[in-house]
C-alpha atoms as a PDB file:
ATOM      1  CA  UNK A   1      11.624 -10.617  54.328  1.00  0.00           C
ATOM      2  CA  UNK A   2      14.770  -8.708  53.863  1.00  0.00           C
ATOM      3  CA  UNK A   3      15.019  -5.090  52.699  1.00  0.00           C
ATOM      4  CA  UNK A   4      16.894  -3.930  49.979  1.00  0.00           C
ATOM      5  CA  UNK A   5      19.592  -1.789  50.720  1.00  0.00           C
ATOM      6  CA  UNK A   6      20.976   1.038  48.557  1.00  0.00           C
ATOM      7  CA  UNK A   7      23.884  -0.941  47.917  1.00  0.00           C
ATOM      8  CA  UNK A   8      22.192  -3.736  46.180  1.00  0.00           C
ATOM      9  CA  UNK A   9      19.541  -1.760  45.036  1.00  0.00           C
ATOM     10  CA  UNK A  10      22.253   0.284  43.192  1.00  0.00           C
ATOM     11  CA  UNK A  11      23.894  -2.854  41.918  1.00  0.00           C
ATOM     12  CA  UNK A  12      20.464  -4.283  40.505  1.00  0.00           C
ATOM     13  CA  UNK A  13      20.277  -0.677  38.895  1.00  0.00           C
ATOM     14  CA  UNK A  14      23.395  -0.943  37.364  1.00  0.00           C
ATOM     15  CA  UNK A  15      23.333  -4.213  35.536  1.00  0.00           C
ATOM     16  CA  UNK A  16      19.705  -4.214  34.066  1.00  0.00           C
ATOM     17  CA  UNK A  17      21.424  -0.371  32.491  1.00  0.00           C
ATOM     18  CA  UNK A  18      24.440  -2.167  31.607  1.00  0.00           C
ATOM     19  CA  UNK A  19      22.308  -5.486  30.008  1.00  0.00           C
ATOM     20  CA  UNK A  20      20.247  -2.378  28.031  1.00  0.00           C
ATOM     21  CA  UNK A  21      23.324  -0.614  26.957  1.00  0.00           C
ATOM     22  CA  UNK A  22      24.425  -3.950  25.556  1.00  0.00           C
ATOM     23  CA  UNK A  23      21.571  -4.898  23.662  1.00  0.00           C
ATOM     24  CA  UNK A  24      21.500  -1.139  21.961  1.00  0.00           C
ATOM     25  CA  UNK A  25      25.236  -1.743  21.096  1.00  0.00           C
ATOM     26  CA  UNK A  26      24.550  -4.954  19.578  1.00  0.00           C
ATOM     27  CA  UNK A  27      21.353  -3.696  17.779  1.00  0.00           C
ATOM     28  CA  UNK A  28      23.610  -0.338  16.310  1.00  0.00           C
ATOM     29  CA  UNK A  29      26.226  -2.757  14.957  1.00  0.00           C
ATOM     30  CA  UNK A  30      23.695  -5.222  13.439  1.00  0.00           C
ATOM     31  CA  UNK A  31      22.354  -2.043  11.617  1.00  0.00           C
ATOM     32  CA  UNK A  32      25.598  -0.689  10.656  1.00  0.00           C
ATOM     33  CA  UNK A  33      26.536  -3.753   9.094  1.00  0.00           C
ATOM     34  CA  UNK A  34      23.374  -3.931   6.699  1.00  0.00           C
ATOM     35  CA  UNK A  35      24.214  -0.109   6.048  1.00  0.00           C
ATOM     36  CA  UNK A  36      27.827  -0.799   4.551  1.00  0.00           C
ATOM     37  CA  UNK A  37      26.666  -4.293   2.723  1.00  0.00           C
ATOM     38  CA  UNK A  38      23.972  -1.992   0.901  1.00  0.00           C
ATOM     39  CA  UNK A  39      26.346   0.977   0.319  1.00  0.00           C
ATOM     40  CA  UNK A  40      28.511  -1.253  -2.279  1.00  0.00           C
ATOM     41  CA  UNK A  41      25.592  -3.052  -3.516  1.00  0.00           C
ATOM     42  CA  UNK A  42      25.737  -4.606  -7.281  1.00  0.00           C
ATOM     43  CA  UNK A  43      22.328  -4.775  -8.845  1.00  0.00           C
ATOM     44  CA  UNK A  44      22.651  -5.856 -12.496  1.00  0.00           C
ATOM     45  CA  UNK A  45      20.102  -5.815 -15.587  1.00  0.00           C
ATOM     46  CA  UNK A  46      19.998  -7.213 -18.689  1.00  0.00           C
ATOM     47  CA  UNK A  47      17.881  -4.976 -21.301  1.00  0.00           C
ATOM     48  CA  UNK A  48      17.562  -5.043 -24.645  1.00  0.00           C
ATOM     49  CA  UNK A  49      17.343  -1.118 -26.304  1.00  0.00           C
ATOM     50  CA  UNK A  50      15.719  -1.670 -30.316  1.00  0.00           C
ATOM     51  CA  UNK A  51      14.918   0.713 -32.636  1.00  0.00           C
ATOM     52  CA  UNK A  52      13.767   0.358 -36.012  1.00  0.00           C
ATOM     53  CA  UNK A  53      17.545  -0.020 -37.438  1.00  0.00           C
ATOM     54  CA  UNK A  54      19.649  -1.054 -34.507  1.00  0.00           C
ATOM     55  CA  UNK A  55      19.711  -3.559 -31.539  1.00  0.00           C
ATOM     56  CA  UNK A  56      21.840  -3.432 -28.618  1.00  0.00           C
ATOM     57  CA  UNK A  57      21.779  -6.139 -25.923  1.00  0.00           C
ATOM     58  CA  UNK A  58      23.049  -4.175 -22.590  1.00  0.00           C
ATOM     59  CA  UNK A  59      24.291  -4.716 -19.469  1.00  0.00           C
ATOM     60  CA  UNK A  60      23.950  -2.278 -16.720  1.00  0.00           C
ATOM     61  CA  UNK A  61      24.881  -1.821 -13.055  1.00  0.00           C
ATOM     62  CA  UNK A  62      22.210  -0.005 -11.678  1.00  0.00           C
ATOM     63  CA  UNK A  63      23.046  -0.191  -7.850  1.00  0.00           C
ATOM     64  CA  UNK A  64      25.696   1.463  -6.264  1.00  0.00           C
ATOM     65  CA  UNK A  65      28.916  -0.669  -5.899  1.00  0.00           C
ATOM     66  CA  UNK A  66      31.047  -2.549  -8.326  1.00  0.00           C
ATOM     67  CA  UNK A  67      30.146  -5.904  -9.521  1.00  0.00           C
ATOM     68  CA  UNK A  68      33.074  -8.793  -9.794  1.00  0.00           C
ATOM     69  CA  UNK A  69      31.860 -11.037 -12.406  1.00  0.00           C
ATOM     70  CA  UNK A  70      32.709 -15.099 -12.214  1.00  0.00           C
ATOM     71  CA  UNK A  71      30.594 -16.438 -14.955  1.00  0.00           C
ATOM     72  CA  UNK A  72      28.637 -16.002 -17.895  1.00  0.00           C
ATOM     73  CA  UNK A  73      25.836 -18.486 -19.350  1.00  0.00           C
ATOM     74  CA  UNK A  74      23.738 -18.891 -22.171  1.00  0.00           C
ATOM     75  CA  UNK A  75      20.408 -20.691 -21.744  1.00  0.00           C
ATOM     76  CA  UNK A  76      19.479 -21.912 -25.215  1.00  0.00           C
ATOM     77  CA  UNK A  77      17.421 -25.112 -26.143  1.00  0.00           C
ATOM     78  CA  UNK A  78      18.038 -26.772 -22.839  1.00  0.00           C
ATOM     79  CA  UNK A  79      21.564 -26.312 -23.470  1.00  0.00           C
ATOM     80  CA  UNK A  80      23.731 -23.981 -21.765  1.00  0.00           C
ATOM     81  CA  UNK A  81      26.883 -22.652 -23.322  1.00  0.00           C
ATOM     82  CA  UNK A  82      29.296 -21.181 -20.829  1.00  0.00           C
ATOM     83  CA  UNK A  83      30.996 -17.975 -21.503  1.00  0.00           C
ATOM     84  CA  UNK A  84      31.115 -14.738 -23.541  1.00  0.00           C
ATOM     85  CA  UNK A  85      27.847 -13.718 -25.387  1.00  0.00           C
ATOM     86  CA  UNK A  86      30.111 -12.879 -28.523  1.00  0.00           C
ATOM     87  CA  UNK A  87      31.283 -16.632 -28.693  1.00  0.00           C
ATOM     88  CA  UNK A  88      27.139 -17.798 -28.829  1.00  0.00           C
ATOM     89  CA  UNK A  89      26.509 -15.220 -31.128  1.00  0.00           C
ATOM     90  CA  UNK A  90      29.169 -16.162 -33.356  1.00  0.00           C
ATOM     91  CA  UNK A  91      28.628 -20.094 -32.940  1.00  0.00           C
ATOM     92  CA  UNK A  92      24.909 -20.139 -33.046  1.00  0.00           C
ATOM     93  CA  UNK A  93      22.769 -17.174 -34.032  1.00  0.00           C
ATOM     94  CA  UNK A  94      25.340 -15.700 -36.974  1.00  0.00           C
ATOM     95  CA  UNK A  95      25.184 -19.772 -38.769  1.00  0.00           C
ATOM     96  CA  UNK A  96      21.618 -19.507 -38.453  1.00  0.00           C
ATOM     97  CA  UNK A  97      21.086 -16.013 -39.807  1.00  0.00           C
ATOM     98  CA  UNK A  98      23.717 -14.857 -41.395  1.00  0.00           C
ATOM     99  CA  UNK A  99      23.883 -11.945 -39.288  1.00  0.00           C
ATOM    100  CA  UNK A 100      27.064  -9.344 -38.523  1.00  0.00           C
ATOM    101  CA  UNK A 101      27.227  -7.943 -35.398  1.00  0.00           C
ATOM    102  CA  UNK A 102      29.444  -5.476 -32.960  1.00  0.00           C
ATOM    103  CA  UNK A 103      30.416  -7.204 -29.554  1.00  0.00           C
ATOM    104  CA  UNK A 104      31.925  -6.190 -26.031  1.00  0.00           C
ATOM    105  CA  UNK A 105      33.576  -9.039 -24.189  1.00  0.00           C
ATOM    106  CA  UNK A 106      32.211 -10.065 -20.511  1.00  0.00           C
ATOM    107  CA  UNK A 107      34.344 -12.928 -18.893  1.00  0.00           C
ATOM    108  CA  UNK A 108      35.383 -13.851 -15.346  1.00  0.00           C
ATOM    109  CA  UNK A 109      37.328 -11.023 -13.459  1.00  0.00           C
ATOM    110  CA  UNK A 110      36.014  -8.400 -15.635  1.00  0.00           C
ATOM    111  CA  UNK A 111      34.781  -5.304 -13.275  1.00  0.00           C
ATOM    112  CA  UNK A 112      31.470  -3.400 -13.350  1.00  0.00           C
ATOM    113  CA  UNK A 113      31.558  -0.322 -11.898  1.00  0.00           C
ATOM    114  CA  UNK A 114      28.331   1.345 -10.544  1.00  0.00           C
ATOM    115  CA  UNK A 115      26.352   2.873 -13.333  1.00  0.00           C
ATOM    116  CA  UNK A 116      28.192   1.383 -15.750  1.00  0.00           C
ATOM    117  CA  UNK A 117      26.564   0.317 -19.235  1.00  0.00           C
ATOM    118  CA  UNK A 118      28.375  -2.654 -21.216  1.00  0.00           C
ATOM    119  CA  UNK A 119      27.175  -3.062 -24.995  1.00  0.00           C
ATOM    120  CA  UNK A 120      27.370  -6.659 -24.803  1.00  0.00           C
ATOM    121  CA  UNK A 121      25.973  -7.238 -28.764  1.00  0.00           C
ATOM    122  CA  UNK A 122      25.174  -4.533 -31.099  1.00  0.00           C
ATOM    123  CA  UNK A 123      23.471  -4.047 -34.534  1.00  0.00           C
ATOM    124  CA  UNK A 124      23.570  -0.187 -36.433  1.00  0.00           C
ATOM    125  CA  UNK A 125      21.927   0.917 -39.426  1.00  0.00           C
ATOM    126  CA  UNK A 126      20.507  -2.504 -40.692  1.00  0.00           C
ATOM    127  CA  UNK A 127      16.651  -2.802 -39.715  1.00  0.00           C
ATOM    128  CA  UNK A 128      16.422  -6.991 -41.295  1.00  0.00           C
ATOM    129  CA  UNK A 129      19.379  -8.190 -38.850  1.00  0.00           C
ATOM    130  CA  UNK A 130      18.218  -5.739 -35.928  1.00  0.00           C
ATOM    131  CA  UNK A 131      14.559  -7.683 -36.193  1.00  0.00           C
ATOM    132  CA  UNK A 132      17.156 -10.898 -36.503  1.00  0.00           C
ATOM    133  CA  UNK A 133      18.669  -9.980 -33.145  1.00  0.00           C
ATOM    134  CA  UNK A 134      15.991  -8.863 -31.241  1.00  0.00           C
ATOM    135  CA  UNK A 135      13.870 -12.427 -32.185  1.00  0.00           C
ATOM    136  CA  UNK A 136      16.634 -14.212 -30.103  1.00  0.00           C
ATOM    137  CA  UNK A 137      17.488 -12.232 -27.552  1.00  0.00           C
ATOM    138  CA  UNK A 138      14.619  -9.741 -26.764  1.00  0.00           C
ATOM    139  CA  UNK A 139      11.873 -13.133 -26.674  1.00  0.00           C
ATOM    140  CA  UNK A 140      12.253 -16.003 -24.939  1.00  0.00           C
ATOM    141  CA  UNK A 141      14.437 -18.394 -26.917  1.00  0.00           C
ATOM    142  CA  UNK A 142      17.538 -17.137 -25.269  1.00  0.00           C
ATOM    143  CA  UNK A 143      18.415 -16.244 -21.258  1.00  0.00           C
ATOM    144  CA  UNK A 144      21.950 -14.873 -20.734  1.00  0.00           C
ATOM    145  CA  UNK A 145      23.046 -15.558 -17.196  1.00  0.00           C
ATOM    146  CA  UNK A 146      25.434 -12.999 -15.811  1.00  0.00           C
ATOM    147  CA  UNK A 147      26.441 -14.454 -11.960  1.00  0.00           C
ATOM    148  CA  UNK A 148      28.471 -12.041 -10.001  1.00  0.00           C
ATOM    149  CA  UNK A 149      29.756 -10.915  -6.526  1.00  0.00           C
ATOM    150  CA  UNK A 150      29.697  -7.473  -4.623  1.00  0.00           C
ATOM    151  CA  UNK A 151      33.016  -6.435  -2.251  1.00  0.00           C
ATOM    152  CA  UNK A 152      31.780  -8.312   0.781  1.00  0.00           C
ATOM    153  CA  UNK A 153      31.406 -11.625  -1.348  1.00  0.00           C
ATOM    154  CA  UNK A 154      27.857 -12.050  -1.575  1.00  0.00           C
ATOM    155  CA  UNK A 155      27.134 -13.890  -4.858  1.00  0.00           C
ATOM    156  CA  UNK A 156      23.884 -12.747  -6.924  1.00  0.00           C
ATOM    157  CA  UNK A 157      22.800 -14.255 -10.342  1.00  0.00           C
ATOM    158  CA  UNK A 158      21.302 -11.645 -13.441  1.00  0.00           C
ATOM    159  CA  UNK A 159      19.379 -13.855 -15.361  1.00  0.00           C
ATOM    160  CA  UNK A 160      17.105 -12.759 -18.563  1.00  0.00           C
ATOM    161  CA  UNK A 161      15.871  -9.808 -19.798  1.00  0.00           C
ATOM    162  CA  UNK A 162      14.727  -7.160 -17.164  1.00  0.00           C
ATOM    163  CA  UNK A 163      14.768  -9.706 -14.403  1.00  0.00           C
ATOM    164  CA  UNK A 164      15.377  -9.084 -10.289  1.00  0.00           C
ATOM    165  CA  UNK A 165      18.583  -9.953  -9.446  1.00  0.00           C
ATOM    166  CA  UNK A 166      18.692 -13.498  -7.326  1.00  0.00           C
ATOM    167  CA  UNK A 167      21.232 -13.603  -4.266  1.00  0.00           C
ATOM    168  CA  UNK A 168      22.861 -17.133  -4.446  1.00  0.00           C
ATOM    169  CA  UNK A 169      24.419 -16.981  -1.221  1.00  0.00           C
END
């Protein structure tokens, strides 16, 4: 049997320190990388805020990175109706119940910043068309669908009223 010498003993030495340095690099990175994907993270809600005389259908970036938003559904009847809440409000709900209501728009390419609140539909000082409102969109006969992406391109889906976000990709 041959004995080691301190050459080879110091080679041996050296790579299993360089193989462990490696792996601690590659571990660091791997957690650097989740850091900055859940530094600009997106987390959208949908909520409904009612009071006795007003409605407002909201939504909110609660996490902390922008949100790049690509499309916008309606789920209604088995049907869904692409785009802008204010165009299903206006096509649907306001021929059905005669109701007037205050809009923001929300389409592709539209930005939402980090703690950013959108008033999507709205309803003041009328208590009848605020309990009109609130029967479609605060229940279950209608699920908006708000699908959007973060900075690093990771696609996530918002859909119905105080639901977890849903990463699509």
């Amino acid at each position: 049997m041959k004995k080691w010498s301190a050459d080879r003993l110091l080679s041996v030495t050296a790579i299993i320190v360089s193989l462990g340095t490696l792996f601690t690099i590659v571990f660091q990175t791997n957690l650097i990388r989740k850091q900055q994907y859940a530094s600009v993270l997106p987390y959208l809600e949908i909520w409904p805020r009612v009071q006795p005389t007003s409605f407002k259908l909201m939504l909110m970036n609660n996490g902390i990175g922008p949100a790049f938003i690509e499309e916008v559904k309606i789920h209604y009847n088995d049907s869904i109706y692409e785009g802008d809440p204010r165009a299903f409000t206006s096509k649907v709900i306001r021929r059905q119940e005669n109701v007037e209501f205050y809009y923001s728009t929300l389409k592709k390419g539209r930005l939402l910043p980090a703690g950013e609140i959108i008033e999507l539909i709205g309803i003041e000082d009328d208590s009848v068309n605020t309990l009109k409102l609130y029967k479609w969109f605060g229940g279950d006969k209608v699920d908006l669908e708000v699908i959007y992406k973060s900075v690093y391109d990771e696609v996530w889906s918002a859909r119905g009223i105080g639901t977890e976000p849903i990463k699509l990709n």
